[in-house]
Protein backbone atom coordinates (compact mmCIF):
# COMPACT_ATOMS: atom_id res chain seq x y z
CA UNK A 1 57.79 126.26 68.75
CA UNK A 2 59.73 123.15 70.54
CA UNK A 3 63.30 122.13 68.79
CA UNK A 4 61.38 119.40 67.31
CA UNK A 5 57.96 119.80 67.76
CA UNK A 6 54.41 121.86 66.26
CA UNK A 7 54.13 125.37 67.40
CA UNK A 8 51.93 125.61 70.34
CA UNK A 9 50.82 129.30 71.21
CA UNK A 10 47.26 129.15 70.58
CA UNK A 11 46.56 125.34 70.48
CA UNK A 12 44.66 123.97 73.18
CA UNK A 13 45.20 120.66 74.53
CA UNK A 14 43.09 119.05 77.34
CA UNK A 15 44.24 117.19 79.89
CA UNK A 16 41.94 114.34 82.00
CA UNK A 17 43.78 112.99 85.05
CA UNK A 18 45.96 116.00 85.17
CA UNK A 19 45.53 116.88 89.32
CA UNK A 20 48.45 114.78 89.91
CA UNK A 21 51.31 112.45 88.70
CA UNK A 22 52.14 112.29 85.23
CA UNK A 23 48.97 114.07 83.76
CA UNK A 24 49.79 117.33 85.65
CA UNK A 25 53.35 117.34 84.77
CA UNK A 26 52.50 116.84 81.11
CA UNK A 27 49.61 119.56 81.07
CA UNK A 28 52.30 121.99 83.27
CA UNK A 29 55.23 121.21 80.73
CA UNK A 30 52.99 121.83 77.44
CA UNK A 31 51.97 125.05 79.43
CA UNK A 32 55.63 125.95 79.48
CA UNK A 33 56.04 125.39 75.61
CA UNK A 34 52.95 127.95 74.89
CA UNK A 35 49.39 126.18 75.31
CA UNK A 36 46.41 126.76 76.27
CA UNK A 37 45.77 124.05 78.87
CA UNK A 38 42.28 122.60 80.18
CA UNK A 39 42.98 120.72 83.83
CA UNK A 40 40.45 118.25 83.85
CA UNK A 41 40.82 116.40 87.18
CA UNK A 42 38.25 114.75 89.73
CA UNK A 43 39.60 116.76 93.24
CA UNK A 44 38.28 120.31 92.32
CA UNK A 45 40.64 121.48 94.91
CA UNK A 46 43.94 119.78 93.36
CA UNK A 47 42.46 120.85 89.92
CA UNK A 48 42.25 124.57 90.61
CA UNK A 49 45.49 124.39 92.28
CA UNK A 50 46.86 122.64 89.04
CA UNK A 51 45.14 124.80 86.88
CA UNK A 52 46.19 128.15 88.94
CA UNK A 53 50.28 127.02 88.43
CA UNK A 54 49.81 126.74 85.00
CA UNK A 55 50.11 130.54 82.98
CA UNK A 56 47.42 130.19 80.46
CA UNK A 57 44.89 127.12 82.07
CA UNK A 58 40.81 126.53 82.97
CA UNK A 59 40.64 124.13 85.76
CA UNK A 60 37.51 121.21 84.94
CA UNK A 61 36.17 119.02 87.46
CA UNK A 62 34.41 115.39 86.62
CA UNK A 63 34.88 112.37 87.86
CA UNK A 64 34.51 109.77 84.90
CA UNK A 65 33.13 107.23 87.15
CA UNK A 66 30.13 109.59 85.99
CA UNK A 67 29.06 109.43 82.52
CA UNK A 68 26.78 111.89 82.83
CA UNK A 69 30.04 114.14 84.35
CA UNK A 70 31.68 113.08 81.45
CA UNK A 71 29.02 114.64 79.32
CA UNK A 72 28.76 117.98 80.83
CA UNK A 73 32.36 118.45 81.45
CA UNK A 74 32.29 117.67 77.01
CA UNK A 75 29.85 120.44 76.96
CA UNK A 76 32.10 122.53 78.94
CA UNK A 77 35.11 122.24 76.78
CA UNK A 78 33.03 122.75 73.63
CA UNK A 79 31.76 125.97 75.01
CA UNK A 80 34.81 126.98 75.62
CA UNK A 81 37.15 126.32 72.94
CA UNK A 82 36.62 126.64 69.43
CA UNK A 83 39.59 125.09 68.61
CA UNK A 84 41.29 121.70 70.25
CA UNK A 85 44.67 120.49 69.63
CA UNK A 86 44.90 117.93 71.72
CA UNK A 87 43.11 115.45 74.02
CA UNK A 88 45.21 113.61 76.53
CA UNK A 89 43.11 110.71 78.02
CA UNK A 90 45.44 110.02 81.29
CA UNK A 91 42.39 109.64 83.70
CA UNK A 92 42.63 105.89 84.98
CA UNK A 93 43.44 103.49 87.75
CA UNK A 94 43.81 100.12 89.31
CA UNK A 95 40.49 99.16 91.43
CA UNK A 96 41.74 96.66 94.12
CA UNK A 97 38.49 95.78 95.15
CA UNK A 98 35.31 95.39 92.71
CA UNK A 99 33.36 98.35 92.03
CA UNK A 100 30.23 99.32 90.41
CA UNK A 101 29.69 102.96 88.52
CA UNK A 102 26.73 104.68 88.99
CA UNK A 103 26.31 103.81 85.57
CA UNK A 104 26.10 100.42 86.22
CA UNK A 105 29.46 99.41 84.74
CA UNK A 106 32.51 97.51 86.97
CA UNK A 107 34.79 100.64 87.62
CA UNK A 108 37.96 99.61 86.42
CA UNK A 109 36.67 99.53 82.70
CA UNK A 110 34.56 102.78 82.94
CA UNK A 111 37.22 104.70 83.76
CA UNK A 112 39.98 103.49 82.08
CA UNK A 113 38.10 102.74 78.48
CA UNK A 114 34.57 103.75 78.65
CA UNK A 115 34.51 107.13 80.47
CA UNK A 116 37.80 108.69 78.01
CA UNK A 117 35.95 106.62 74.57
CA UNK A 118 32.63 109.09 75.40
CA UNK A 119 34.71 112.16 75.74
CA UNK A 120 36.44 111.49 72.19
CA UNK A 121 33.37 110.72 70.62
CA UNK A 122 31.67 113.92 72.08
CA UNK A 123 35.21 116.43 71.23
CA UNK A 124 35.20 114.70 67.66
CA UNK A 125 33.96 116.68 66.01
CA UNK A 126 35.38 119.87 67.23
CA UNK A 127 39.23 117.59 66.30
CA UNK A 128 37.79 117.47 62.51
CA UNK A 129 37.03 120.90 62.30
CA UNK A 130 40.32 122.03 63.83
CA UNK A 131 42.04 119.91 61.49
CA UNK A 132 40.32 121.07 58.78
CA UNK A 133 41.29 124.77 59.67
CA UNK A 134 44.72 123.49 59.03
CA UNK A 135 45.88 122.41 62.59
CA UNK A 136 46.91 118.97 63.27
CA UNK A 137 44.88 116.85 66.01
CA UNK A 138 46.59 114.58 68.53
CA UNK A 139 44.78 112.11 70.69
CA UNK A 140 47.06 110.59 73.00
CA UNK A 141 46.03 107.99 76.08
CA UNK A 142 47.62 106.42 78.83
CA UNK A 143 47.71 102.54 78.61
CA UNK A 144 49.61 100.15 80.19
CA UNK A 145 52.22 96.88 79.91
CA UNK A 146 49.49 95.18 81.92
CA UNK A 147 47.49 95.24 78.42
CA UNK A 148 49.84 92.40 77.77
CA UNK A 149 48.04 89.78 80.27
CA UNK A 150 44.60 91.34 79.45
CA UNK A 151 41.92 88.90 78.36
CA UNK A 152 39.52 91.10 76.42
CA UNK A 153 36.24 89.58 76.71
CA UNK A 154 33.11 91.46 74.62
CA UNK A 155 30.47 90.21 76.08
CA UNK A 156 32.04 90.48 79.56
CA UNK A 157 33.65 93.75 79.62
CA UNK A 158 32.78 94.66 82.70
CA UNK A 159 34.42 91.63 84.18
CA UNK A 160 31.36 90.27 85.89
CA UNK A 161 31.88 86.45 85.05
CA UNK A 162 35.62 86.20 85.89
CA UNK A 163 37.77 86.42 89.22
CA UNK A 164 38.91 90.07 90.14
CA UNK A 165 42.13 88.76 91.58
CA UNK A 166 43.31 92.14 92.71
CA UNK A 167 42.02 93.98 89.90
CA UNK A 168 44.70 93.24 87.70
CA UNK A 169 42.74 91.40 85.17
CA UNK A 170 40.16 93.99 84.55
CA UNK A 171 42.77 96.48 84.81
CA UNK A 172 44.71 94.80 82.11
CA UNK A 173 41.51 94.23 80.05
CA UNK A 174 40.90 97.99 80.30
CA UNK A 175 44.41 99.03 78.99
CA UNK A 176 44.07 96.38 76.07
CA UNK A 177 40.50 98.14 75.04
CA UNK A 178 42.51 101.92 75.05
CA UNK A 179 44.77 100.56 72.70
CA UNK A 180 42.58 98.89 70.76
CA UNK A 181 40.84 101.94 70.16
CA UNK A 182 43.04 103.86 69.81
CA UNK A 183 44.01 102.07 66.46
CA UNK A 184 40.26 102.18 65.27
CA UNK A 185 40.10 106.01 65.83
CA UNK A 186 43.51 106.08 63.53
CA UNK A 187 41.66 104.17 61.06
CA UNK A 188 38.55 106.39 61.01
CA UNK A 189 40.50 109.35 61.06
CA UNK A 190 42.97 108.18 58.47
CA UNK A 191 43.88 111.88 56.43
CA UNK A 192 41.92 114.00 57.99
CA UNK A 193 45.09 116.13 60.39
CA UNK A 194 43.83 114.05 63.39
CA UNK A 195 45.98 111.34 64.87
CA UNK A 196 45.93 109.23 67.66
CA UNK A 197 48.49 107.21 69.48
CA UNK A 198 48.66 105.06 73.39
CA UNK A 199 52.03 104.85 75.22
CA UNK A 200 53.14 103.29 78.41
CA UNK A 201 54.75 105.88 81.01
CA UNK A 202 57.11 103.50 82.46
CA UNK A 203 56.88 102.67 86.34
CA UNK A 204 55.86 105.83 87.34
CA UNK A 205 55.85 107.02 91.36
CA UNK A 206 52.50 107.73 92.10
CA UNK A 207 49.76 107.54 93.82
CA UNK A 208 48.64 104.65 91.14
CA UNK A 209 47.32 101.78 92.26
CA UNK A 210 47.28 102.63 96.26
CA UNK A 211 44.72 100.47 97.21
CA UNK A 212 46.86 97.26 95.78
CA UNK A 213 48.61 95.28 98.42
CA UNK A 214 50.79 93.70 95.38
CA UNK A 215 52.18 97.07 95.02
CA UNK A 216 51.90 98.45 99.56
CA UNK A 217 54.04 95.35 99.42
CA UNK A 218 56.36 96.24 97.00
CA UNK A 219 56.90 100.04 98.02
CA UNK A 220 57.62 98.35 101.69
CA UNK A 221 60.48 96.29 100.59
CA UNK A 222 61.98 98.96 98.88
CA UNK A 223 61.08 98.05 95.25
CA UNK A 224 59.13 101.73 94.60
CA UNK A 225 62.46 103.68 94.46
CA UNK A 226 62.85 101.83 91.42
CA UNK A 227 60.07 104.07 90.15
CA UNK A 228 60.77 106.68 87.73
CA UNK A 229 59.50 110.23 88.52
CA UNK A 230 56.46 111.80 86.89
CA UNK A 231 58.25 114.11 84.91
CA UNK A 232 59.84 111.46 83.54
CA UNK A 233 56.64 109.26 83.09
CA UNK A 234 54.88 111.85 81.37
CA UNK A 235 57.66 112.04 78.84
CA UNK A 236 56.02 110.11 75.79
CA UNK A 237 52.95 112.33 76.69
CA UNK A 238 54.45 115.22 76.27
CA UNK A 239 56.23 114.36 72.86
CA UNK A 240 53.46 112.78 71.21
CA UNK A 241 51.35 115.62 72.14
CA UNK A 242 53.72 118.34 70.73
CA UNK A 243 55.86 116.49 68.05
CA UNK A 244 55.71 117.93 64.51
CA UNK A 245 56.10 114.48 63.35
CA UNK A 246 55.99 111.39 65.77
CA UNK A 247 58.40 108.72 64.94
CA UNK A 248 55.26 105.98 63.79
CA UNK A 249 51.95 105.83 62.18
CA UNK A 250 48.65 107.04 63.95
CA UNK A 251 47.30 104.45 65.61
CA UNK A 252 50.97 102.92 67.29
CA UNK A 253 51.13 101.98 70.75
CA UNK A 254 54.20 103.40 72.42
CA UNK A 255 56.68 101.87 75.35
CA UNK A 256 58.23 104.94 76.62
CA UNK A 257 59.49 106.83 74.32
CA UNK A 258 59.85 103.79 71.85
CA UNK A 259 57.18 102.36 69.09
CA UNK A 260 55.40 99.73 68.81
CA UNK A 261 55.78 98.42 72.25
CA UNK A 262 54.71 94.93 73.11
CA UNK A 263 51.51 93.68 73.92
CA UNK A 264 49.08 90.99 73.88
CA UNK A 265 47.97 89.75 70.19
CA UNK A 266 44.47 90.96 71.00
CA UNK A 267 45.48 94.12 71.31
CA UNK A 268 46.84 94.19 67.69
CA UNK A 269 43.39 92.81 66.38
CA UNK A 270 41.77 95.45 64.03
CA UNK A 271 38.79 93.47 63.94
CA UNK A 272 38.62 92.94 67.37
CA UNK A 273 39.14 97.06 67.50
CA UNK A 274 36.18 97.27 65.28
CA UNK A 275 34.11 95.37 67.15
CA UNK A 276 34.97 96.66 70.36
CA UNK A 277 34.36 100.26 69.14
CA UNK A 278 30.51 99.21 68.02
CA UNK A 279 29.88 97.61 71.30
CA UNK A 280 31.59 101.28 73.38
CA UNK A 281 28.99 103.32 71.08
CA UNK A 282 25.99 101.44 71.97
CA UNK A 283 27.21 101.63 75.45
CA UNK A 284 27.33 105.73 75.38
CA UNK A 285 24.28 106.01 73.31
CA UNK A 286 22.36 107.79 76.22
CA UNK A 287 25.03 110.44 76.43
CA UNK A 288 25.81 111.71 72.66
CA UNK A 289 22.75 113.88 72.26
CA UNK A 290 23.41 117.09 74.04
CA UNK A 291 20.28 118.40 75.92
């Protein structure tokens, strides 16, 4: 057991985005403090190699620009795993050009909101029965200050009627749906041992965003040394995942390591969170029933 946190030999928590940056130093430091640790990453190479540093870890490979990847890497987990104590959503990114899924759906939000929403939905149930055998449920995900100049639009989500200026909208957008649902997943799992929370990592030095000449342009002049390191950036991450008792309800959206972090008024809409959770389901419907 951490100084302040849940014990964590024989809890499994599951890590998306976690063959690089912040996602792998989370899943590597809750290693450290006794988990069982799924890798799920898109590079099978850097997801093995992840998975192979980590004691007790299964390396996963999907990229959620898939849904039907998403699906069977669900199936995967639930095969393997009767019991899961965590689901980090970290998988994401910053599109600098527009993009279409094979799925149909612009990149940025499949990714960022779509891809992670069908791989709660599908590991749901396995949360509720793990909570009701008495161990508490954490669903954490990766948003992002840019959900404060998102423009949420539901019947646009996929961006096609506005400019893409960089990606920054639809990446903002994105970031504003995660915490959106985020609180409606709080709200339908409201005393059940699950709970769910978003955080911002900070100004993390990553790979992020690589494609973005906004951010080439900063790193040139200097301004990425100003970035904090991924250990550092995965910091929330790792203390919402583990913490006994996080410092604010289920459902809060973290900056850092602090609650209730700023963001656009959209993104503190319930009913907007309601309604945007409706529209994700009917979106997924083709992938819930497991063939």
């Amino acid at each position: 057991m951490t100084a302040d946190g849940r014990p964590l030999d024989g809890a499994t928590a599951v890590f998306t985005g976690a063959s690089s940056g912040i996602g792998r130093a989370a899943a590597e430091e809750l290693g450290r403090r006794g988990a069982r640790v799924a890798v799920v990453g898109r590079n099978a190479d850097r997801t093995r190699a992840v998975a192979a540093s980590i004691e007790n870890a299964d390396a996963f490979v999907a990229d959620f620009a898939s849904l039907s990847d998403v699906r069977r890497v669900a199936d995967e987990l639930l095969d393997r795993f009767e019991r899961i104590d965590v689901l980090a959503n970290n998988a994401g990114g910053l599109v600098s050009h527009r993009e279409q899924t094979v799925d149909g759906h612009e990149s940025t939000f499949q990714v960022n909101h779509l891809a992670p929403f069908l791989l709660t939905t599908l590991l749901l149930p396995r949360f509720r029965k793990t909570a009701a055998a008495g161990h508490s449920v954490t669903v954490v995900s990766t948003a992002s200050v840019a959900a404060r100049w998102g423009r949420l639009r539901l019947n646009d989500l996929d961006s096609r009627g506005r400019p893409w200026l960089g990606g920054w909208q639809a990446y903002g957008s994105a970031k504003t749906a995660v915490i959106l649902t985020t609180r409606e997943l709080a709200r339908r799992t409201e005393g059940s041992g699950i709970t769910a929370y978003a955080f911002h990592p900070g100004f993390v030095t990553t790979s992020f965003g690589a494609g973005s000449w906004m951010l080439r342009l900063g790193n040139a002049l200097g301004f990425g040394g100003l970035g904090i390191t991924p250990e550092a950036g995965a910091a929330p991450l790792v203390e919402l995942a583990s913490a006994a008792e996080p410092s604010a309800p289920s459902g809060t959206y973290f900056d850092g390591l602090v609650p209730h972090g700023r963001t656009s008024r959209a993104a503190r809409d319930d009913s907007v969170a309601t309604r945007l959770w409706g529209v994700s389901e009917s979106l997924i419907q083709p992938w819930l029933s497991r063939t």
